[in-house]
Structures are given as C-alpha cells and as structure tokens.
N, C-alpha and C. Protein backbone atom coordinates (compact mmCIF):
# COMPACT_ATOMS: atom_id res chain seq x y z
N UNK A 1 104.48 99.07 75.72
CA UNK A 1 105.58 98.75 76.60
C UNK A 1 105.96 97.28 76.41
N UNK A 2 107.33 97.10 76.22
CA UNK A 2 107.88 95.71 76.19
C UNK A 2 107.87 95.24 77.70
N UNK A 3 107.37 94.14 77.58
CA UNK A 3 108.46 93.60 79.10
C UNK A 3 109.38 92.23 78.53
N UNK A 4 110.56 92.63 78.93
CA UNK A 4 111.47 92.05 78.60
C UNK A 4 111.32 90.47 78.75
N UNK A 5 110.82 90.28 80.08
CA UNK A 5 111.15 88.85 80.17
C UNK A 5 109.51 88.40 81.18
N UNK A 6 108.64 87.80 80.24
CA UNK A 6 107.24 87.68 80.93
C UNK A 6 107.29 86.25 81.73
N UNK A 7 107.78 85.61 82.04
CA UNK A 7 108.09 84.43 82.98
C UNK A 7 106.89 82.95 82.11
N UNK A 8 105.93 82.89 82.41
CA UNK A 8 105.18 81.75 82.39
C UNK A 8 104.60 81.94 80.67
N UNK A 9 104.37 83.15 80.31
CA UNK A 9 103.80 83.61 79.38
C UNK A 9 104.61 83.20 77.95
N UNK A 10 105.44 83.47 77.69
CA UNK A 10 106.59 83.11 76.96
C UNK A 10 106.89 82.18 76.56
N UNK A 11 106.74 81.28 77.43
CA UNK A 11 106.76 79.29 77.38
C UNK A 11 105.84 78.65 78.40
N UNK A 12 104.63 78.98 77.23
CA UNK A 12 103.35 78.05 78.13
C UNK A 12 103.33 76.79 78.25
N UNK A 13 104.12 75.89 77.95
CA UNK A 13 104.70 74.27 77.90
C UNK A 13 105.50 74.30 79.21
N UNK A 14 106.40 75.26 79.41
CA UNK A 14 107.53 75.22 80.70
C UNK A 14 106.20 75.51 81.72
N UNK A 15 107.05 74.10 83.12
CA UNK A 15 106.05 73.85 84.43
C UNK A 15 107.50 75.11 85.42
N UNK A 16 108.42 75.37 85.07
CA UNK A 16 109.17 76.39 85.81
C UNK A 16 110.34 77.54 84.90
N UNK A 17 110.14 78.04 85.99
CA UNK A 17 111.60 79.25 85.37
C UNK A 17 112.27 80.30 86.26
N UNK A 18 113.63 80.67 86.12
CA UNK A 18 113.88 81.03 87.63
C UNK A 18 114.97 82.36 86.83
N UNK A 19 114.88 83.00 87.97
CA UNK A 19 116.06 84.24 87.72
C UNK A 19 116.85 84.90 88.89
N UNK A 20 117.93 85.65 88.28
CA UNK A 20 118.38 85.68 89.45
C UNK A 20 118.43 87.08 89.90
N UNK A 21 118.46 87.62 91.33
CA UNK A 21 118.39 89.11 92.00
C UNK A 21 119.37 89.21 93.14
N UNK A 22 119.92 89.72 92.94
CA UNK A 22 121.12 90.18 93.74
C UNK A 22 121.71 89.15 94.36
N UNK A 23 122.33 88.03 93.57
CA UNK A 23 122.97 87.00 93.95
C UNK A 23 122.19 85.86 94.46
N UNK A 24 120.56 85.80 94.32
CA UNK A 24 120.12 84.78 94.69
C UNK A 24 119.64 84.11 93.69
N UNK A 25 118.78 83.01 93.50
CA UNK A 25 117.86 82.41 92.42
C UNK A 25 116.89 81.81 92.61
N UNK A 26 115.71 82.57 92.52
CA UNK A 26 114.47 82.65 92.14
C UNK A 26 113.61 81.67 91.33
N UNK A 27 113.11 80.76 91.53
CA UNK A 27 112.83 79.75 90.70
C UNK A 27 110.76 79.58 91.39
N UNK A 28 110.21 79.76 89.76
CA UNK A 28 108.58 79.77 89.65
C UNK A 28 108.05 78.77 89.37
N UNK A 29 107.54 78.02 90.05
CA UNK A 29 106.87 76.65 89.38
C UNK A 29 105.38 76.80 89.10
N UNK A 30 104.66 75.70 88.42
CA UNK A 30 103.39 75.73 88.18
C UNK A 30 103.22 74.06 87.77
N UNK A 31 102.18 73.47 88.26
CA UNK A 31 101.79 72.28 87.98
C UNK A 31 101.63 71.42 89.40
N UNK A 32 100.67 70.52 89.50
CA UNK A 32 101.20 69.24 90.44
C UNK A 32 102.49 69.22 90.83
N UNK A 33 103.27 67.97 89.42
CA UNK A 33 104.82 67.85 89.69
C UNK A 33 105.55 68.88 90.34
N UNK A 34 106.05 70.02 90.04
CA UNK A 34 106.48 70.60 89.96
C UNK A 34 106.40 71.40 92.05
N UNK A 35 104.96 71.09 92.38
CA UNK A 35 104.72 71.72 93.42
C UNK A 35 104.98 70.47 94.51
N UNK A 36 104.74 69.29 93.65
CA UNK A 36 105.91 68.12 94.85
C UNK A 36 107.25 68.00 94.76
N UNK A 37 107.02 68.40 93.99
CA UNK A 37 108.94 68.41 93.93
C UNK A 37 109.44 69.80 94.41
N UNK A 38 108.95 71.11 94.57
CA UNK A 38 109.15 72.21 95.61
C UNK A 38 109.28 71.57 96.66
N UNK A 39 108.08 70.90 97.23
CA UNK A 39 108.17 70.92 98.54
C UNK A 39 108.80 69.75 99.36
N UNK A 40 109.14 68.99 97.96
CA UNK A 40 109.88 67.37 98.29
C UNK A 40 111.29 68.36 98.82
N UNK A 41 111.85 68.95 98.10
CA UNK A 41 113.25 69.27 98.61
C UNK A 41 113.06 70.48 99.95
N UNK A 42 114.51 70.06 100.25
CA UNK A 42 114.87 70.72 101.18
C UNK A 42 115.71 71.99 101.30
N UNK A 43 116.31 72.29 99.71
CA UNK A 43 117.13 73.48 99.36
C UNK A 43 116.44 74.43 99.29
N UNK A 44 115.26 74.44 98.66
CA UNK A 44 114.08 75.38 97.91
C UNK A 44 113.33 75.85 99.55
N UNK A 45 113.30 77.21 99.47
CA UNK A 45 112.58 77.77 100.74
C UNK A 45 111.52 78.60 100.14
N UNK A 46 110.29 78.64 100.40
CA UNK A 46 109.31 79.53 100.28
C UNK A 46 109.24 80.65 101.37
N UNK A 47 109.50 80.48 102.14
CA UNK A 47 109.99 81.70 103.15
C UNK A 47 110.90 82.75 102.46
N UNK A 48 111.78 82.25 102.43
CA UNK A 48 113.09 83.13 101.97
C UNK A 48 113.09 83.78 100.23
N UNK A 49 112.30 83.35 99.69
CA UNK A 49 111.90 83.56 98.77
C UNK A 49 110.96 84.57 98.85
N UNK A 50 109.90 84.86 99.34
CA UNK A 50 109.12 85.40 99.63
C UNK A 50 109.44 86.54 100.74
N UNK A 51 110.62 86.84 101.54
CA UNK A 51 111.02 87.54 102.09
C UNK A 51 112.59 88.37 100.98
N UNK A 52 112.86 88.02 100.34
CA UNK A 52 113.68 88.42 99.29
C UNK A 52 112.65 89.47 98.26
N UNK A 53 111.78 89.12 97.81
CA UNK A 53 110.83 89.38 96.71
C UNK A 53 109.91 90.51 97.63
N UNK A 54 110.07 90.69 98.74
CA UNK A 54 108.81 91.48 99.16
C UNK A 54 109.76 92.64 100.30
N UNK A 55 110.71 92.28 99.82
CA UNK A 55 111.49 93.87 100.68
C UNK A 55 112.48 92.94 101.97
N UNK A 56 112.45 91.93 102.55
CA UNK A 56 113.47 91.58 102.95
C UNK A 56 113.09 91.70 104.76
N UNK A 57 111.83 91.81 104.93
CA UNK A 57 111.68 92.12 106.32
C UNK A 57 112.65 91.73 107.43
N UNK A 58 112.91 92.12 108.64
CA UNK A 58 113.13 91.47 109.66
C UNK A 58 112.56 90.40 110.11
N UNK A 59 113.36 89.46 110.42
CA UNK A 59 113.71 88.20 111.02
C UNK A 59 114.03 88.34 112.22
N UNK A 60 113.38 86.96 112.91
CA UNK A 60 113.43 87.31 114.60
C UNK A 60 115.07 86.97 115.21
N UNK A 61 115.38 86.67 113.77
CA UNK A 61 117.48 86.84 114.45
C UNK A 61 117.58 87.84 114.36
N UNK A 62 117.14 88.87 113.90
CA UNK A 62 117.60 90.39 113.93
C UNK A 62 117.50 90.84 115.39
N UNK A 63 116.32 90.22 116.00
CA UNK A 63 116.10 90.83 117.39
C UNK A 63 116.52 89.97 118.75
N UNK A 64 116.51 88.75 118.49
CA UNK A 64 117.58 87.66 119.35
C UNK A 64 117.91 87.06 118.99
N UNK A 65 119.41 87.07 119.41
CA UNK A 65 120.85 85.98 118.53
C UNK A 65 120.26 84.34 119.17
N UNK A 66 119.31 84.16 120.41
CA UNK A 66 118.63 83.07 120.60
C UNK A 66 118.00 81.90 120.25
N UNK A 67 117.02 82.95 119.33
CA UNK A 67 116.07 82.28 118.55
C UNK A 67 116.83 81.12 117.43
N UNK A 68 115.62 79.88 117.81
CA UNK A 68 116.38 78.57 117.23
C UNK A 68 116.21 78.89 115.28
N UNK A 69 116.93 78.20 114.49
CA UNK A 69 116.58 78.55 113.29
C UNK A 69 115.38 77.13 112.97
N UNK A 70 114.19 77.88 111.96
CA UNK A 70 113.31 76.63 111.37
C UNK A 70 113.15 76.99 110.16
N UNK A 71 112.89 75.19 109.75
CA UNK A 71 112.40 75.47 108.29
C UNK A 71 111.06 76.26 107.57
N UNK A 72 111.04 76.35 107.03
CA UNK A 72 109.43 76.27 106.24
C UNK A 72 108.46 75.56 106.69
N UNK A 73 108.66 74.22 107.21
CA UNK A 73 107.51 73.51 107.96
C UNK A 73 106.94 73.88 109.26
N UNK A 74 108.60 73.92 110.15
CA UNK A 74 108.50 74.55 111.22
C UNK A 74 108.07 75.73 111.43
N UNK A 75 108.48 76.88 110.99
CA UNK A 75 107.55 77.85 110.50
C UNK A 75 106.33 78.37 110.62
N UNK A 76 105.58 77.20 109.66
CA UNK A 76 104.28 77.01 109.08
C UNK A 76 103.37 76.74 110.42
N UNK A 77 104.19 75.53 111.44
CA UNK A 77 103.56 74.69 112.45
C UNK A 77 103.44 76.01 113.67
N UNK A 78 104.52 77.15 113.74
CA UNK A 78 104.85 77.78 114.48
C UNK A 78 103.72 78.77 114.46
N UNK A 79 103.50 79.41 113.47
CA UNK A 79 102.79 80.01 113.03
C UNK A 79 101.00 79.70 113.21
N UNK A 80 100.91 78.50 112.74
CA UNK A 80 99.68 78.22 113.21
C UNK A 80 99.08 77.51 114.41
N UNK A 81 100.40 77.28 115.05
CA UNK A 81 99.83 76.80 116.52
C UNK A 81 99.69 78.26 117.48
N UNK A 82 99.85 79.15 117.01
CA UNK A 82 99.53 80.28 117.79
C UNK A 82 98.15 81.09 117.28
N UNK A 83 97.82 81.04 115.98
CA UNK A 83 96.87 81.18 115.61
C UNK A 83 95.80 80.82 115.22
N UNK A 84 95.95 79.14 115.48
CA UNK A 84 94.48 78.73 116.10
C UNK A 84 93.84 78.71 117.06
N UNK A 85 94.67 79.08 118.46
CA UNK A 85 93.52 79.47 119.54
C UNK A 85 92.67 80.82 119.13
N UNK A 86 93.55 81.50 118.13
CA UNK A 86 92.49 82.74 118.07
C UNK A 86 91.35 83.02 117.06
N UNK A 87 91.33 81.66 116.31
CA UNK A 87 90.35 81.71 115.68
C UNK A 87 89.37 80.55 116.13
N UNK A 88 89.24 79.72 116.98
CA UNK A 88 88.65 78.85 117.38
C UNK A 88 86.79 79.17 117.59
N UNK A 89 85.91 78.49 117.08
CA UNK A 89 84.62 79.11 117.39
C UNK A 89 83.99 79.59 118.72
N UNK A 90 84.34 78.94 119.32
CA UNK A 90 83.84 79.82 120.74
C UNK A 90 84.55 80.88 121.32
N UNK A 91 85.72 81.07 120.86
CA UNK A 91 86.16 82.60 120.79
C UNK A 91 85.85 83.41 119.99
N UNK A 92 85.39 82.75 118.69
CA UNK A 92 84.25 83.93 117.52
C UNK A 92 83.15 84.17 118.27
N UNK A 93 82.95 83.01 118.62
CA UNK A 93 81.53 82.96 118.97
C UNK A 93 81.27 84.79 120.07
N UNK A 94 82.21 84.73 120.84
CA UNK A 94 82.05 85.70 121.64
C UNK A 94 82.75 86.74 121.14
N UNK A 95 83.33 86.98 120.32
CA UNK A 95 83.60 87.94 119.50
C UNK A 95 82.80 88.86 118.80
N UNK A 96 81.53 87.72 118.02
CA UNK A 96 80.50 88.32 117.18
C UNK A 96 79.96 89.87 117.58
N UNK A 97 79.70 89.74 118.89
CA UNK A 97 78.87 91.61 118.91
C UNK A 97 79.86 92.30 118.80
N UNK A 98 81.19 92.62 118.77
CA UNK A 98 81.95 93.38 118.87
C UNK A 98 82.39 93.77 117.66
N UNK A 99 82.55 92.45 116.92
CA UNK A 99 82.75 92.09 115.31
C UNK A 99 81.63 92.72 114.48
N UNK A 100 80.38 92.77 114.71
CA UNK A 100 79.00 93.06 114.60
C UNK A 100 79.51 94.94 114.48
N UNK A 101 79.50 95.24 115.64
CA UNK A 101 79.87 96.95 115.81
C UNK A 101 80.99 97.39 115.11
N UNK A 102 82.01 96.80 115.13
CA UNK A 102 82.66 97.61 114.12
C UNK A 102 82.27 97.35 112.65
N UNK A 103 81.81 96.11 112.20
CA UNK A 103 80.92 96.48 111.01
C UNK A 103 80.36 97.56 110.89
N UNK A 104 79.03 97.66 111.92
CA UNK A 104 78.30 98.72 111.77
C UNK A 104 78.76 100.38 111.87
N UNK A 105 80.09 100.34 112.84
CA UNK A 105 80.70 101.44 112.84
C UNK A 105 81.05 101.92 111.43
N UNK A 106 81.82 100.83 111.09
CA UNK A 106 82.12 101.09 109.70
C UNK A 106 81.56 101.85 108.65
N UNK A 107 80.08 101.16 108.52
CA UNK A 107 79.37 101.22 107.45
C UNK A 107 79.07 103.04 107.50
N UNK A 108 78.99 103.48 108.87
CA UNK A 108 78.48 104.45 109.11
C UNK A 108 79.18 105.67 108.60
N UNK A 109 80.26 105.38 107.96
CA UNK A 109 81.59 105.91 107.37
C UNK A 109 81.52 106.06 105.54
N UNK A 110 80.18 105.04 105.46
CA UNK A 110 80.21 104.76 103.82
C UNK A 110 79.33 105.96 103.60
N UNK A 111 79.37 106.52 102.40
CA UNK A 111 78.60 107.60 101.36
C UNK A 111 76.61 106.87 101.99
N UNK A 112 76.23 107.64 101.53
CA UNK A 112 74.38 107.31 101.73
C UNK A 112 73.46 107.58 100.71
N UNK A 113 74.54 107.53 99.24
CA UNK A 113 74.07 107.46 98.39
C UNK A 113 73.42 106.22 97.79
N UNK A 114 73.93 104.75 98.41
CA UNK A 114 73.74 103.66 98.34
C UNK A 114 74.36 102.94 97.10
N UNK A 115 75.31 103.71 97.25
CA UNK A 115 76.59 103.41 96.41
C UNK A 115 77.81 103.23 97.23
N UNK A 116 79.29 102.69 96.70
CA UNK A 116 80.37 102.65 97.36
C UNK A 116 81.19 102.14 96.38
N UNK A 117 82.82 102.17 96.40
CA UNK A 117 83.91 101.78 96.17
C UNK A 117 83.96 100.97 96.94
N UNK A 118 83.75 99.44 96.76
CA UNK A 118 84.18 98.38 98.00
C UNK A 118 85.66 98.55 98.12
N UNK A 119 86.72 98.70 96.69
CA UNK A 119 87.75 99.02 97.28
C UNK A 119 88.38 100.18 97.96
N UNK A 120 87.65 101.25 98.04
CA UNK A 120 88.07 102.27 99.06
C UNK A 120 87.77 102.10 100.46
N UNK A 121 86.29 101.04 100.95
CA UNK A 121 86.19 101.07 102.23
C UNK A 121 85.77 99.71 102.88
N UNK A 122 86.70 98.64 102.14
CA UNK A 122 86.35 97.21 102.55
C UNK A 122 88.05 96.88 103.23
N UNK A 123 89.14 97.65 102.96
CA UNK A 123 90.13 97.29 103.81
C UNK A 123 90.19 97.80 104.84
N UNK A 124 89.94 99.50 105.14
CA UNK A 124 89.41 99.67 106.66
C UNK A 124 88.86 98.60 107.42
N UNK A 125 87.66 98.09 106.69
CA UNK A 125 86.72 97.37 107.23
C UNK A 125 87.03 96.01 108.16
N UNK A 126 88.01 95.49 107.19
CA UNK A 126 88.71 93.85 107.22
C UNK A 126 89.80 93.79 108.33
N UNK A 127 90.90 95.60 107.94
CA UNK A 127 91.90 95.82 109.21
C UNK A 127 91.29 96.04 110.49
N UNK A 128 89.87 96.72 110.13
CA UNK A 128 89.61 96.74 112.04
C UNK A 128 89.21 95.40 112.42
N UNK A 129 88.24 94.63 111.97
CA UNK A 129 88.10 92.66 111.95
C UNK A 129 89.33 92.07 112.57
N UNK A 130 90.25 92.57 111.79
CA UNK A 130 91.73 91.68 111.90
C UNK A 130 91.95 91.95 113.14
N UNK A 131 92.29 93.27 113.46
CA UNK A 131 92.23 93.50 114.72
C UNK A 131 91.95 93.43 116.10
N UNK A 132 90.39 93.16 115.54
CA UNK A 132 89.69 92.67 116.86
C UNK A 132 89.79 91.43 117.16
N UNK A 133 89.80 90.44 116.25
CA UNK A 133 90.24 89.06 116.58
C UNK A 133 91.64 88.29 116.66
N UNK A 134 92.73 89.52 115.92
CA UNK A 134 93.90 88.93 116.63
C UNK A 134 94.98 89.68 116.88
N UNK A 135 94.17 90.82 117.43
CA UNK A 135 95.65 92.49 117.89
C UNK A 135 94.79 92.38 119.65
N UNK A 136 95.04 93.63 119.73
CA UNK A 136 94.67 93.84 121.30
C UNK A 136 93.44 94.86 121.33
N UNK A 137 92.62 94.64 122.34
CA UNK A 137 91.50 94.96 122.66
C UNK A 137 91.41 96.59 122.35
N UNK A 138 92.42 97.07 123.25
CA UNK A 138 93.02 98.54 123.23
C UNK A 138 92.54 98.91 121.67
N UNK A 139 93.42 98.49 121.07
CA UNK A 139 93.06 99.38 119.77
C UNK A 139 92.32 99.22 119.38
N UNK A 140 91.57 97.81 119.28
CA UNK A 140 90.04 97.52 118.12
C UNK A 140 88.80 98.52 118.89
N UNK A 141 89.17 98.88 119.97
CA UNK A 141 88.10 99.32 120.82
C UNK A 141 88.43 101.05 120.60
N UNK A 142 89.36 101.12 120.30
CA UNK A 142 89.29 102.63 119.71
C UNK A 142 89.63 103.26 117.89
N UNK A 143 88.66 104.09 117.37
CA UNK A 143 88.82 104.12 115.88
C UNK A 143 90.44 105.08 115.95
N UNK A 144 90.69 105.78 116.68
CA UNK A 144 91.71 106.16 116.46
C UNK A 144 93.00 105.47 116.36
N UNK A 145 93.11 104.90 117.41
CA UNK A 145 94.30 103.96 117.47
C UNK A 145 94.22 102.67 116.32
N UNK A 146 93.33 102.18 116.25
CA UNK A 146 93.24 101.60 114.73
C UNK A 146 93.28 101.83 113.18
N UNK A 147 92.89 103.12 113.49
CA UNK A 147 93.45 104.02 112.32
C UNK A 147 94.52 104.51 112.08
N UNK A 148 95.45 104.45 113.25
CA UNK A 148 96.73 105.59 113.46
C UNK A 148 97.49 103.47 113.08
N UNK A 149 97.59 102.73 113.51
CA UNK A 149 97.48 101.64 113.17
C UNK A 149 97.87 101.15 111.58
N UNK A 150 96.37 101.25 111.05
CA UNK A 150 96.30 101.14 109.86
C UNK A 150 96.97 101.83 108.84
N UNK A 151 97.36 103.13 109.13
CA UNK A 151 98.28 104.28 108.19
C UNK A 151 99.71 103.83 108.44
N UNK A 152 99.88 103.21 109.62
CA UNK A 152 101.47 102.64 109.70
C UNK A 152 102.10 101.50 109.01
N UNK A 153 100.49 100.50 108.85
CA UNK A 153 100.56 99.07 108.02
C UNK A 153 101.04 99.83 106.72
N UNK A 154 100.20 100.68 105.91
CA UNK A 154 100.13 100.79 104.81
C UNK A 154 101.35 101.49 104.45
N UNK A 155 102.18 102.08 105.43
CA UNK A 155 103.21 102.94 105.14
C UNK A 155 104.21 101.91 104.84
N UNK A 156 104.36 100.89 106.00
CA UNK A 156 105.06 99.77 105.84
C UNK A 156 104.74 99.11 104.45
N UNK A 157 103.66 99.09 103.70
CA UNK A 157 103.03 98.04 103.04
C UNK A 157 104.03 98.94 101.49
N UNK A 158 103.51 99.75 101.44
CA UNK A 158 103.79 101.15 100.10
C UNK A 158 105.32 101.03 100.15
N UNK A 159 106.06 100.73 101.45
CA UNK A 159 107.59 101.23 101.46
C UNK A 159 108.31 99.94 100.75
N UNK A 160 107.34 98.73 100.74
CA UNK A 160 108.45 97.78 100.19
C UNK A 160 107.68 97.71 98.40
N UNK A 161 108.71 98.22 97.88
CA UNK A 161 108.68 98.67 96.16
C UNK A 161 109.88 98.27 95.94
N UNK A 162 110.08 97.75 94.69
CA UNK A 162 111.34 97.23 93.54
C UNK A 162 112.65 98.00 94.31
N UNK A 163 112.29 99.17 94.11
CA UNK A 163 113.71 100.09 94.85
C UNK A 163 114.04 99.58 95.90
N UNK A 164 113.34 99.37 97.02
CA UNK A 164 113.67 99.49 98.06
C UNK A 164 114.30 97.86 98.22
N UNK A 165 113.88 96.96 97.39
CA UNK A 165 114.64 95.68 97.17
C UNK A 165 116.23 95.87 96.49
N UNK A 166 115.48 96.74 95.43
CA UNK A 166 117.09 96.57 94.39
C UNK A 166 117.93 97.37 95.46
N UNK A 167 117.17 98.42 96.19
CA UNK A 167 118.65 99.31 96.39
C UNK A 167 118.43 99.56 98.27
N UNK A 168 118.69 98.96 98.56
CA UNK A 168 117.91 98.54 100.15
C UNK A 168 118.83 100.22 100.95
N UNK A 169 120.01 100.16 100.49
CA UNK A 169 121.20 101.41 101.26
C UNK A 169 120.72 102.44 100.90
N UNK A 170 119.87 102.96 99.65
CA UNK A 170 119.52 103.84 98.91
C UNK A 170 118.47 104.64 99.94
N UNK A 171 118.50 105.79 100.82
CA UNK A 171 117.82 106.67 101.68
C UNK A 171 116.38 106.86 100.65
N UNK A 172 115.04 106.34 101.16
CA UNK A 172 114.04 106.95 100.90
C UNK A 172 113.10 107.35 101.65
N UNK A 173 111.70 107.18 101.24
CA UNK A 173 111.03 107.39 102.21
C UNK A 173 110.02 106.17 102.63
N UNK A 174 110.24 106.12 103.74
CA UNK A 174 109.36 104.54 104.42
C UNK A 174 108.07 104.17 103.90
C-alpha cells in the first residue's frame, strides 16, 4: 500500500508540515523551535485542531449562547482548576479501598489460567478507576451502570472515524 503523503517521514530535515481538510489548515510541528513558536502565537490553536481531527465534538456554545469564549490557555487553566481538587492526595487517600475493590472486582473477571490480554481487560479496569475518582459515586458503585457507561464511551469513541469527519451530513451509525 502507498500512502500518498507520509507527513514527517518524507522530509526528515523538515521541523513542520501542514495540510489542508475541509477548508482548514493543519499544520505538524516537531522540535523545541518549532513548539515555541506554536505556542508563542496566538493564531495557531491546539484545541481546534484537535477538535477538527477527532470528529468535531460539541462545544459548550452549542449548549449556551452564554458561555464566554477562551483560548487554549484559558482552557487549559479551566480545565485543570476543576480537576485538581479531584485528584488531590487526601481525596486518594480516601479513595484507596474503593479503588482497591474495584481492582479486585476486576481481576475477578480475568481468565485463571494466569494468563491475560492486558489489552482486552486493562481498559475496563482504568474506565471503572476513572470513574471512581472523577464520575459519580452512583455508577462506580455499580458494575452495571459502569458498564452500560463504558459501551456508550466506546460507541462515542468508534463513531468518530475519517468518515464521519470527511462527511459529518452523511447518516451512519454512532
């Protein structure tokens, strides 16, 4: 199989290279320079870039005409000032037995051959974790609802494919 156009591979000397998708332009850097000077400017968004390239999710203007607009920094700051109270150690700290049990729940799920596919049963594993330390009690505390959960992530996760970028109007399946 050809691939037409291998980006970094092609011109291992070039620190960037950019293309364009449905009227936008896409631009890949690699190096130091190259990653201060991304983030020196103010045109270049890693957000929007990354929401273009990965299916185009909703944005919280979709759901209130309110919401103030931020950059990438803001963003970033937004983002993690809400999610460091929930990782803070003395909220692990009291987390651990619970964190502890669904491990062990888990495991109890693996073959007893003393073998395993870590990749067949280490993302269960990580989504119920995730869960318990930053979804709601409700579900980490039940395998069903975390599972019914988890099949919805992945449906979401599977639905954003090339198509569903190139051809967003195009009826498929989620």
């Amino acid at each position: 199989m050809v691939i037409p156009f291998d980006g970094f591979k092609k011109f291992p000397q070039e620190r960037s290279f950019g293309f364009g998708i449905m009227g936008h332009n896409i631009v890949a850097l690699r190096g130091e320079e190259a990653r201060k000077t991304f983030f020196s400017r103010g045109d270049l968004s890693f957000t929007e870039g990354y929401q273009l390239l990965f299916g185009g999710g909703p944005s919280t203007k979709d759901i209130s005409q309110d919401t103030p607009d931020r950059d990438d920094q803001e963003q970033l700051s937004f983002f993690l000032r809400h999610l460091t109270p929930l990782l803070k150690n003395d909220r692990l700290a009291q987390l651990t037995p619970d964190l502890m049990s669904d491990i062990e729940r888990n495991m109890k799920s693996w073959d007893e051959t003393g073998k395993f596919d870590p990749f067949e049963v280490m993302y269960s594993t990580v989504f119920q974790l995730t869960i318990r330390a930053a979804g709601a009690r409700e579900i980490a505390d039940s395998v069903e609802r975390c599972k019914h959960l988890e099949e919805l992530y992945w449906k979401v996760e599977k639905g954003s494919t090339a198509a569903s970028l190139l051809l967003p109007w195009l009826p498929s399946k989620a």
